[in-house]
PDB file of N, CA and C in Angstrom:
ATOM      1  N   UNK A   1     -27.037  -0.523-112.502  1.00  0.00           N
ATOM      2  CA  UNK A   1     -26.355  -1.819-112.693  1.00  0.00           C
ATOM      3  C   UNK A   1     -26.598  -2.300-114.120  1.00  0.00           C
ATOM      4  N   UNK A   2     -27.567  -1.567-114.982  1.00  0.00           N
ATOM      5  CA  UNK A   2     -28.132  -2.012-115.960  1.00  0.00           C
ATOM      6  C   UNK A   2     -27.187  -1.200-116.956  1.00  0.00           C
ATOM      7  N   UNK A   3     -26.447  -0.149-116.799  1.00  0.00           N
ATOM      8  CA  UNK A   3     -25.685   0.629-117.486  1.00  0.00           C
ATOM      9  C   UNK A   3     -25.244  -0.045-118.520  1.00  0.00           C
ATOM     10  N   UNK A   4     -23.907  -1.196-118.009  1.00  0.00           N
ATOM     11  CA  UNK A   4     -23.492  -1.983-118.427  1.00  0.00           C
ATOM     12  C   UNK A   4     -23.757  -2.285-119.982  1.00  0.00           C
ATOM     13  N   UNK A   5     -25.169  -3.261-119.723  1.00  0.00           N
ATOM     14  CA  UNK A   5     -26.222  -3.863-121.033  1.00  0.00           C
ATOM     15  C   UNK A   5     -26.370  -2.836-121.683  1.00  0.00           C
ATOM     16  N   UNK A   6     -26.824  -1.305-121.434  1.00  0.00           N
ATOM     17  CA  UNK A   6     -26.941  -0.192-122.478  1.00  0.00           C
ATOM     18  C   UNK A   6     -25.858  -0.257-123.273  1.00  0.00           C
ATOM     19  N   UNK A   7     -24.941   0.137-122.301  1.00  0.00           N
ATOM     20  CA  UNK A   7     -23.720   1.078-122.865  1.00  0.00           C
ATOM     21  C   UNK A   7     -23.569  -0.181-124.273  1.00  0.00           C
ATOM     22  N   UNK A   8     -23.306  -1.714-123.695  1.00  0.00           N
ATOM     23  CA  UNK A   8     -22.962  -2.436-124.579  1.00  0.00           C
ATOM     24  C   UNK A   8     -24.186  -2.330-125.856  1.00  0.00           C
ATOM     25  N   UNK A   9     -25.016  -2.649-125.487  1.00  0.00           N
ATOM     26  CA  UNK A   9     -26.051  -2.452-126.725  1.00  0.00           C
ATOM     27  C   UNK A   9     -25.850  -1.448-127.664  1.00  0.00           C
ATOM     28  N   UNK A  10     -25.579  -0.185-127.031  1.00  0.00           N
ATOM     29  CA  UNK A  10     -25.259   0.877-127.830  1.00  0.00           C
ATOM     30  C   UNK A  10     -24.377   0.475-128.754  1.00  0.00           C
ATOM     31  N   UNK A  11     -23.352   0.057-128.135  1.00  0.00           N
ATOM     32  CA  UNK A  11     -21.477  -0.345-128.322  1.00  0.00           C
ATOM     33  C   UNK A  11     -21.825  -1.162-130.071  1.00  0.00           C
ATOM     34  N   UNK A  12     -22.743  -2.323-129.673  1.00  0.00           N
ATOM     35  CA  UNK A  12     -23.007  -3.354-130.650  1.00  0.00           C
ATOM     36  C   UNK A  12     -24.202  -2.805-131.934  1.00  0.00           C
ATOM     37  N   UNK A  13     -24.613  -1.532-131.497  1.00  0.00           N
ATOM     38  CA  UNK A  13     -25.647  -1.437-132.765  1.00  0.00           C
ATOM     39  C   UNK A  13     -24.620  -0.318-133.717  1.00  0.00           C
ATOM     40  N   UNK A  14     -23.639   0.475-132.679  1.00  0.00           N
ATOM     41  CA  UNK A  14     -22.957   1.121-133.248  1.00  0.00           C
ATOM     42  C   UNK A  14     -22.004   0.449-134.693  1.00  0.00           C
ATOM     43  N   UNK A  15     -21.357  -0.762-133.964  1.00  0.00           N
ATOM     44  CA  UNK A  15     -20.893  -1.233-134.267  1.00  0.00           C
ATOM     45  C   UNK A  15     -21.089  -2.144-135.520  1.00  0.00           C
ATOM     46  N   UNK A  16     -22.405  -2.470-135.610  1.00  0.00           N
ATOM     47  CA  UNK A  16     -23.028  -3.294-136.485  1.00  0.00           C
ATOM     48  C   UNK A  16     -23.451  -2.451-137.779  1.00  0.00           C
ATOM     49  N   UNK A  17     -23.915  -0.889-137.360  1.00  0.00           N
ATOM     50  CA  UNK A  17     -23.808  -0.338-138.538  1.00  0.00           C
ATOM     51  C   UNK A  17     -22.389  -0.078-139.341  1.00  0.00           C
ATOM     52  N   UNK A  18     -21.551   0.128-138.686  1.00  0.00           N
ATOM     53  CA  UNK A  18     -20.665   0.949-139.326  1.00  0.00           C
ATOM     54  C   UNK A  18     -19.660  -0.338-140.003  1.00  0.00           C
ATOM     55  N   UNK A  19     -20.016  -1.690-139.779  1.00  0.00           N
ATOM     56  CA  UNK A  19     -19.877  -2.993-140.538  1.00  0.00           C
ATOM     57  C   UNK A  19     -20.708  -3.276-141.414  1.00  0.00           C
TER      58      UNK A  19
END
């Protein structure tokens, strides 16, 4: 149920580098 929060965390650090 916690997938979710990973996947997004992932989603957002990914994201934050490549900004």
């Amino acid at each position: 149920m916690r997938l979710w929060t990973l996947g997004t965390s992932i989603f957002l650090r990914l994201w934050g580098t490549y900004v």
